[in-house]
C-alpha atoms as a PDB file:
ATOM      1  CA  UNK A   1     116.593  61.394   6.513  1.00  0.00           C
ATOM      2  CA  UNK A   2     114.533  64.236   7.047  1.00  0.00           C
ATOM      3  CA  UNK A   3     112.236  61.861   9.375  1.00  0.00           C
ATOM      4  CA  UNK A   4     114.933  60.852  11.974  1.00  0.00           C
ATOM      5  CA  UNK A   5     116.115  64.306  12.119  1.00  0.00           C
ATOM      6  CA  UNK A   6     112.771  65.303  13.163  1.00  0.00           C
ATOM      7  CA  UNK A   7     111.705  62.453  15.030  1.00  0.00           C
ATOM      8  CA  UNK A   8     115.388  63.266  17.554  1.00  0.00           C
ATOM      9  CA  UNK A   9     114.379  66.707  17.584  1.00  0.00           C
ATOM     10  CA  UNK A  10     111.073  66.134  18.999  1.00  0.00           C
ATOM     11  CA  UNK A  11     112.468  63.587  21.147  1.00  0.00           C
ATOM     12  CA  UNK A  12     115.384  65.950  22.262  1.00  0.00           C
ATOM     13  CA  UNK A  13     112.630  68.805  22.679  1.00  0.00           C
ATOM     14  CA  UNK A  14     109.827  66.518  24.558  1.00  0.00           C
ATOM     15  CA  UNK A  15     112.491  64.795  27.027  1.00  0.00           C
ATOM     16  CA  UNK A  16     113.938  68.558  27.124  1.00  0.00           C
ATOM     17  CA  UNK A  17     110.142  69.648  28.115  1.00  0.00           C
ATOM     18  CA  UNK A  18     109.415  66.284  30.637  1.00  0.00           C
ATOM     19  CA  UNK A  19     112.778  67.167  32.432  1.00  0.00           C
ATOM     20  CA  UNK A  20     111.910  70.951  32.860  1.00  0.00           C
ATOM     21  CA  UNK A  21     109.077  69.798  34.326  1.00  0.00           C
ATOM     22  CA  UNK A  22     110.220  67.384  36.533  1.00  0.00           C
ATOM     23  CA  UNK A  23     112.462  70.030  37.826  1.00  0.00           C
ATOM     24  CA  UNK A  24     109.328  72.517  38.250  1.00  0.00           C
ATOM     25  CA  UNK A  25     107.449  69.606  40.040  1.00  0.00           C
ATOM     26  CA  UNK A  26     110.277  69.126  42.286  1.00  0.00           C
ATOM     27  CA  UNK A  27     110.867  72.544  43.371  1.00  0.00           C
ATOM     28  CA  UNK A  28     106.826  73.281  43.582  1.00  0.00           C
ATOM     29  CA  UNK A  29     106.661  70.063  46.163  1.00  0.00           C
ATOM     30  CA  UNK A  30     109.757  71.059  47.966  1.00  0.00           C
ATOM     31  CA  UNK A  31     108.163  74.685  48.340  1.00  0.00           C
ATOM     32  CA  UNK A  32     105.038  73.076  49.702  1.00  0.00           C
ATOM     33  CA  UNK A  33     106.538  71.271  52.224  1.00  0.00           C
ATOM     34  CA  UNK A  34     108.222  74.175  52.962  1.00  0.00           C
ATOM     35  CA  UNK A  35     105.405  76.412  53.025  1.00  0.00           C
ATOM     36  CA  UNK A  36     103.447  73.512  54.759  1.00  0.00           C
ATOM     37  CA  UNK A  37     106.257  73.527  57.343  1.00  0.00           C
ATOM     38  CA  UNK A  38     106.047  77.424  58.258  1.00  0.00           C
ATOM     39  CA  UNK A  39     102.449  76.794  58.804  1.00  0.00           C
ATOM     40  CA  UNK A  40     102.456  73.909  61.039  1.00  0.00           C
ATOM     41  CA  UNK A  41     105.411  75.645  62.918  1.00  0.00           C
ATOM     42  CA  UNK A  42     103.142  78.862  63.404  1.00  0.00           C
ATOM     43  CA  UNK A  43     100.316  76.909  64.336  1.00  0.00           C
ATOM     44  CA  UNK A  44     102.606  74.862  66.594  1.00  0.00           C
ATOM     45  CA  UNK A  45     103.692  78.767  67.927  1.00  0.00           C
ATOM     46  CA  UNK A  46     100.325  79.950  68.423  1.00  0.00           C
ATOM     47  CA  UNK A  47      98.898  76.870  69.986  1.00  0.00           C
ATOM     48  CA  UNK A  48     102.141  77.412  72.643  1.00  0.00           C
ATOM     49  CA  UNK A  49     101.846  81.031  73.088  1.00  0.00           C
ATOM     50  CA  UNK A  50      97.571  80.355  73.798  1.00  0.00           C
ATOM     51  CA  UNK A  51      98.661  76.975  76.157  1.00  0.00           C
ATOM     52  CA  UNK A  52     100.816  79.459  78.174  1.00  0.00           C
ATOM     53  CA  UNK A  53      98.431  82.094  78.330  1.00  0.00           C
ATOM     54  CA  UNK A  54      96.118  79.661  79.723  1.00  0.00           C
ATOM     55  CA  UNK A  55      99.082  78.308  81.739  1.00  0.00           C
ATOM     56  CA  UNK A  56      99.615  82.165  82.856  1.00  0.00           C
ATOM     57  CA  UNK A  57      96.295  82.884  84.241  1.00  0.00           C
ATOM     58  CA  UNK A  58      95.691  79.339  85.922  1.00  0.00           C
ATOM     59  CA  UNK A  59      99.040  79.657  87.611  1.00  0.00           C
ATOM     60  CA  UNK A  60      97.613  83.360  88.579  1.00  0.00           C
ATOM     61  CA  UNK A  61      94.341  82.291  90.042  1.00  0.00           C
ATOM     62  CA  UNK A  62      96.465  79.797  92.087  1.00  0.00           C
ATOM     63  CA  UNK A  63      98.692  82.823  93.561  1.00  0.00           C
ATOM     64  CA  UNK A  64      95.188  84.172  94.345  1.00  0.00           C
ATOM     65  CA  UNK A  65      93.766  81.353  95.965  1.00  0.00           C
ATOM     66  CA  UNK A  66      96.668  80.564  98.220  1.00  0.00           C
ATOM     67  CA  UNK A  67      96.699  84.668  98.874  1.00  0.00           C
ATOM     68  CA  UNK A  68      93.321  83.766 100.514  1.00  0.00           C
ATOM     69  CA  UNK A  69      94.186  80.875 102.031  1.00  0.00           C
ATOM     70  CA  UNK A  70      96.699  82.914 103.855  1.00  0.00           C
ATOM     71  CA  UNK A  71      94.873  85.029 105.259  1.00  0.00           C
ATOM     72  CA  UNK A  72      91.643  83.363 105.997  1.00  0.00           C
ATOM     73  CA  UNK A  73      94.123  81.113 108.300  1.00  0.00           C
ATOM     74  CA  UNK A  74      96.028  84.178 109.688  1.00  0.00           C
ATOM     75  CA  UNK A  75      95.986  84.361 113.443  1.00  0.00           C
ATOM     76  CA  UNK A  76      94.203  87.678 113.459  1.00  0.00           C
ATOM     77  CA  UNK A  77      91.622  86.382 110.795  1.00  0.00           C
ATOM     78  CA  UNK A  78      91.221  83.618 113.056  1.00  0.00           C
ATOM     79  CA  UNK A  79      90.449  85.906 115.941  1.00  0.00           C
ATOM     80  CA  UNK A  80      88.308  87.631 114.630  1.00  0.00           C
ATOM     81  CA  UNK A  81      86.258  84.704 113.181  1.00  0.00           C
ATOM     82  CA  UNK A  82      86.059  82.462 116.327  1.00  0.00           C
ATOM     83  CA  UNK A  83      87.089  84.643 119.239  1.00  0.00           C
ATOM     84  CA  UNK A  84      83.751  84.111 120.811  1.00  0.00           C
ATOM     85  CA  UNK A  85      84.266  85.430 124.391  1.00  0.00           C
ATOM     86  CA  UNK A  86      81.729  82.491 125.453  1.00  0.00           C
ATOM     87  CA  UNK A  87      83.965  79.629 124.280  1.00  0.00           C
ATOM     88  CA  UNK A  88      86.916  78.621 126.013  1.00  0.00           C
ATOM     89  CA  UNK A  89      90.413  78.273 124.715  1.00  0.00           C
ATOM     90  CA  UNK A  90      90.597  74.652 123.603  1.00  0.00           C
ATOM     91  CA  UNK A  91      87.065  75.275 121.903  1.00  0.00           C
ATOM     92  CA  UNK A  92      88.619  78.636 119.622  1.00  0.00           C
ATOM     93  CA  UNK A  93      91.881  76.376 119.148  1.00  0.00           C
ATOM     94  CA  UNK A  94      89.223  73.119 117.891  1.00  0.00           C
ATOM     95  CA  UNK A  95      87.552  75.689 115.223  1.00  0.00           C
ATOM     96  CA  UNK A  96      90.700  77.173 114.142  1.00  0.00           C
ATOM     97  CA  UNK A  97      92.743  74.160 113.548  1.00  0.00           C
ATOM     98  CA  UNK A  98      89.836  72.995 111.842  1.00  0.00           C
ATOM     99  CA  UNK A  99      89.449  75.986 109.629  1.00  0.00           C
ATOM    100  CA  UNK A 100      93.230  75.978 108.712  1.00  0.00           C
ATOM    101  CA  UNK A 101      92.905  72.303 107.640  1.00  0.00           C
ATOM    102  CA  UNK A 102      89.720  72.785 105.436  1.00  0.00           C
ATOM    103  CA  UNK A 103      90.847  76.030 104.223  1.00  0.00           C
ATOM    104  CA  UNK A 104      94.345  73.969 103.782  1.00  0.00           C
ATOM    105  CA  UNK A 105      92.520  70.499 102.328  1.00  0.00           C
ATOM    106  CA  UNK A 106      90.531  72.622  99.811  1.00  0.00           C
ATOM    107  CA  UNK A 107      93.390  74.452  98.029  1.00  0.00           C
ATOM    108  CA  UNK A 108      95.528  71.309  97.918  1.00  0.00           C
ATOM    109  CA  UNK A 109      94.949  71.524  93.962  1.00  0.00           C
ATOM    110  CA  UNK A 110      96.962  74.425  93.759  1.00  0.00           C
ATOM    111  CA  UNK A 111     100.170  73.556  94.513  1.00  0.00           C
ATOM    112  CA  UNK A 112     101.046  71.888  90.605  1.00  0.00           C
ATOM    113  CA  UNK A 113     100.703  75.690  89.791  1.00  0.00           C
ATOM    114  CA  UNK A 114     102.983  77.177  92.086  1.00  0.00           C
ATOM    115  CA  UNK A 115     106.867  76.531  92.381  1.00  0.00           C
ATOM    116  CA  UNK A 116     107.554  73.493  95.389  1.00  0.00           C
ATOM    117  CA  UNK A 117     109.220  76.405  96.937  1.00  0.00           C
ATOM    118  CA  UNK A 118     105.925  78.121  97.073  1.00  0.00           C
ATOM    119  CA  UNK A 119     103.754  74.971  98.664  1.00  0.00           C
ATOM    120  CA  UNK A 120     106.226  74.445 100.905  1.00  0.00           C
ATOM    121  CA  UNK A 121     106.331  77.735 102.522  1.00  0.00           C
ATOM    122  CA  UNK A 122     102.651  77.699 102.417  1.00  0.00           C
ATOM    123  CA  UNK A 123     103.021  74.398 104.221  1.00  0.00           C
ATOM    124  CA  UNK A 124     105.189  75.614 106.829  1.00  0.00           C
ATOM    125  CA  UNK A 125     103.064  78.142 107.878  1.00  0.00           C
ATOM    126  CA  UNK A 126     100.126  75.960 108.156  1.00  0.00           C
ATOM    127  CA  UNK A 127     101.983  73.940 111.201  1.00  0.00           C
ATOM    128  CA  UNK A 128     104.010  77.266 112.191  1.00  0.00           C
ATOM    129  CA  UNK A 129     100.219  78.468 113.187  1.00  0.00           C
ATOM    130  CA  UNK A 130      99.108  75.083 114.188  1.00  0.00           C
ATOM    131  CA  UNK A 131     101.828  74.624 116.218  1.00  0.00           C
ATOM    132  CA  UNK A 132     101.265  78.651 117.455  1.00  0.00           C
ATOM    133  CA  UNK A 133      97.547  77.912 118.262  1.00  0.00           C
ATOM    134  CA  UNK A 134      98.746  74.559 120.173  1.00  0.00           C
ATOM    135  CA  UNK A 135     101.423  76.718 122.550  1.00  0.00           C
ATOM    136  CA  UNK A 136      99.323  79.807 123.461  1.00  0.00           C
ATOM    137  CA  UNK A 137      96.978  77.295 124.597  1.00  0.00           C
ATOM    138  CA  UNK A 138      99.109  75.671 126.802  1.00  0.00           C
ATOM    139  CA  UNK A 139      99.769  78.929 128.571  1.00  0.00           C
ATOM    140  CA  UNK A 140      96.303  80.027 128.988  1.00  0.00           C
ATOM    141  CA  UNK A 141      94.145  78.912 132.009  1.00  0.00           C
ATOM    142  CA  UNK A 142      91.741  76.441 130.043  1.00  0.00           C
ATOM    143  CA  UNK A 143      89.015  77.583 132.190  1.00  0.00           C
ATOM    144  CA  UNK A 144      89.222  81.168 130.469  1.00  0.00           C
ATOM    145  CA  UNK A 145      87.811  82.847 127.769  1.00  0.00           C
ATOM    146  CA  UNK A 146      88.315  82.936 124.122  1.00  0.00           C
ATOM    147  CA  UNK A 147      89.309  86.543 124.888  1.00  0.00           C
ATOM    148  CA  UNK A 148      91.815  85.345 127.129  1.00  0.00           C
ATOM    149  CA  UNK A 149      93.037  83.364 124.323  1.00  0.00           C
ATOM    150  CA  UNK A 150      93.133  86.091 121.886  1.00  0.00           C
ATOM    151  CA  UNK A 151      94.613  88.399 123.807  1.00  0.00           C
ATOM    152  CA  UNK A 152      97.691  85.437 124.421  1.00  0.00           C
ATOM    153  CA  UNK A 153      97.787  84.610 120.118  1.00  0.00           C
ATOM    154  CA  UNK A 154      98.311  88.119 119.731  1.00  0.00           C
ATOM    155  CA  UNK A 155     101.147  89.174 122.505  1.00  0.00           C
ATOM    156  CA  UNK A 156     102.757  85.815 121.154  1.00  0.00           C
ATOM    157  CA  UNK A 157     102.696  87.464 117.787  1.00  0.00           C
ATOM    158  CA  UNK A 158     104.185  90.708 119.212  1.00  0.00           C
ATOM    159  CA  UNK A 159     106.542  88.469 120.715  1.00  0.00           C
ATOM    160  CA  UNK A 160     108.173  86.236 117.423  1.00  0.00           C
ATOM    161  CA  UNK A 161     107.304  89.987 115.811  1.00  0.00           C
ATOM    162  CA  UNK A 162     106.701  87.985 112.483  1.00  0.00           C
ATOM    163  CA  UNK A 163     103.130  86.650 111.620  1.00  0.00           C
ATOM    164  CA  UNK A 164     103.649  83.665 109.719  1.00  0.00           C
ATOM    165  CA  UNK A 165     101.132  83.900 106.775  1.00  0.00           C
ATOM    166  CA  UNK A 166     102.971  87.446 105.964  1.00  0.00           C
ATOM    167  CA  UNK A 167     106.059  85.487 105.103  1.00  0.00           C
ATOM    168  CA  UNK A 168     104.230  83.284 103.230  1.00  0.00           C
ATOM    169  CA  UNK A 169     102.693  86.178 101.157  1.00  0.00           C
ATOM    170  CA  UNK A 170     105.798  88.076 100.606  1.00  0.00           C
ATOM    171  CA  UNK A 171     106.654  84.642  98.913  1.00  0.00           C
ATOM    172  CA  UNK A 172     103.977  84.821  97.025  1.00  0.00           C
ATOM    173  CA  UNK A 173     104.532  88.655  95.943  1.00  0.00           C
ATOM    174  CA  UNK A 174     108.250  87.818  94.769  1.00  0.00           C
ATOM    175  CA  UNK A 175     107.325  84.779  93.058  1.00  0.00           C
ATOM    176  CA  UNK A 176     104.308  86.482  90.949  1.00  0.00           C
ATOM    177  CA  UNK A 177     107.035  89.451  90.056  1.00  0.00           C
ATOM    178  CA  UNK A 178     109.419  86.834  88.854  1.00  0.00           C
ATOM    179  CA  UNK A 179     107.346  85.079  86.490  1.00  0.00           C
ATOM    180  CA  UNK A 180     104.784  87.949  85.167  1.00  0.00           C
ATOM    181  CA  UNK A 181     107.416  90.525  85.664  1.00  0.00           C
END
């Protein structure tokens, strides 16, 4: 009898032992997919937080660029680049335009890291100055000067008393402070 008795208490204590075990297998795999978890989520964090870094400073360089872009195509930039007193008025207006639109064509990249609010305004004051270059002209004896010209651009400035790529800048400005604070 003493046989059986042993042979159920090894069995009680071995299936006692395999189930303890089971139990500690269990909880060990559920902590390592827990564990495994955290890690993938901080890895997920950190590869976000670097992506928007990256993000931060791409989107910065673009505030830059168009900052440039503004001002290279500014009417007084512009004046002082081609206001050649030997070329006439349509000849200044011809290199202007065609400054604006290279200056313009060469940034186009920009705009998917700027707000459409942003590109827009940038936009507008591309043809506001276009359109500003194409009415001083008008007014201007085409037989003149460049200076003639110039001197036109800038009383029509004094005039609207806004220059158009400041608006555009001061867009710039606010939008910067509202995203790097």
């Amino acid at each position: 009898m003493k046989n059986p008795e042993i042979f159920n208490y090894i069995l009680y204590a071995t299936s006692f032992i395999l189930a303890i075990t089971i139990i500690i297998i269990m909880f060990a795999k559920s902590m390592f997919k827990a564990h495994t978890q955290t890690i993938i989520q901080m890895v997920k964090i950190e590869s976000l937080k670097n992506n928007n870094e990256a993000l931060g400073k791409l989107k910065l360089q673009a505030y830059e660029r168009l900052s440039i872009l503004l001002e290279r195509t500014s009417i007084p930039t512009l004046i002082q680049t081609y206001g050649n007193p030997n070329t006439t008025p349509a000849e200044f207006k011809i290199l202007a335009m065609k400054a604006i639109q290279e200056e313009f064509n060469y940034n186009l990249s920009q705009q998917v890291y700027v707000s459409e609010q942003t590109w827009n305004m940038i936009k507008i004051v591309k043809e506001q100055t276009m359109i500003m270059l194409q009415q001083v002209e008008r007014t201007v004896d085409p037989n003149g000067t460049a200076s003639d010209y110039c001197v036109a651009l800038i009383n029509a400035l004094q005039e609207k008393g806004e220059i158009p790529h400041e608006k555009g800048l001061r867009m710039i400005k606010n939008e910067i402070e509202l995203i790097f604070g």
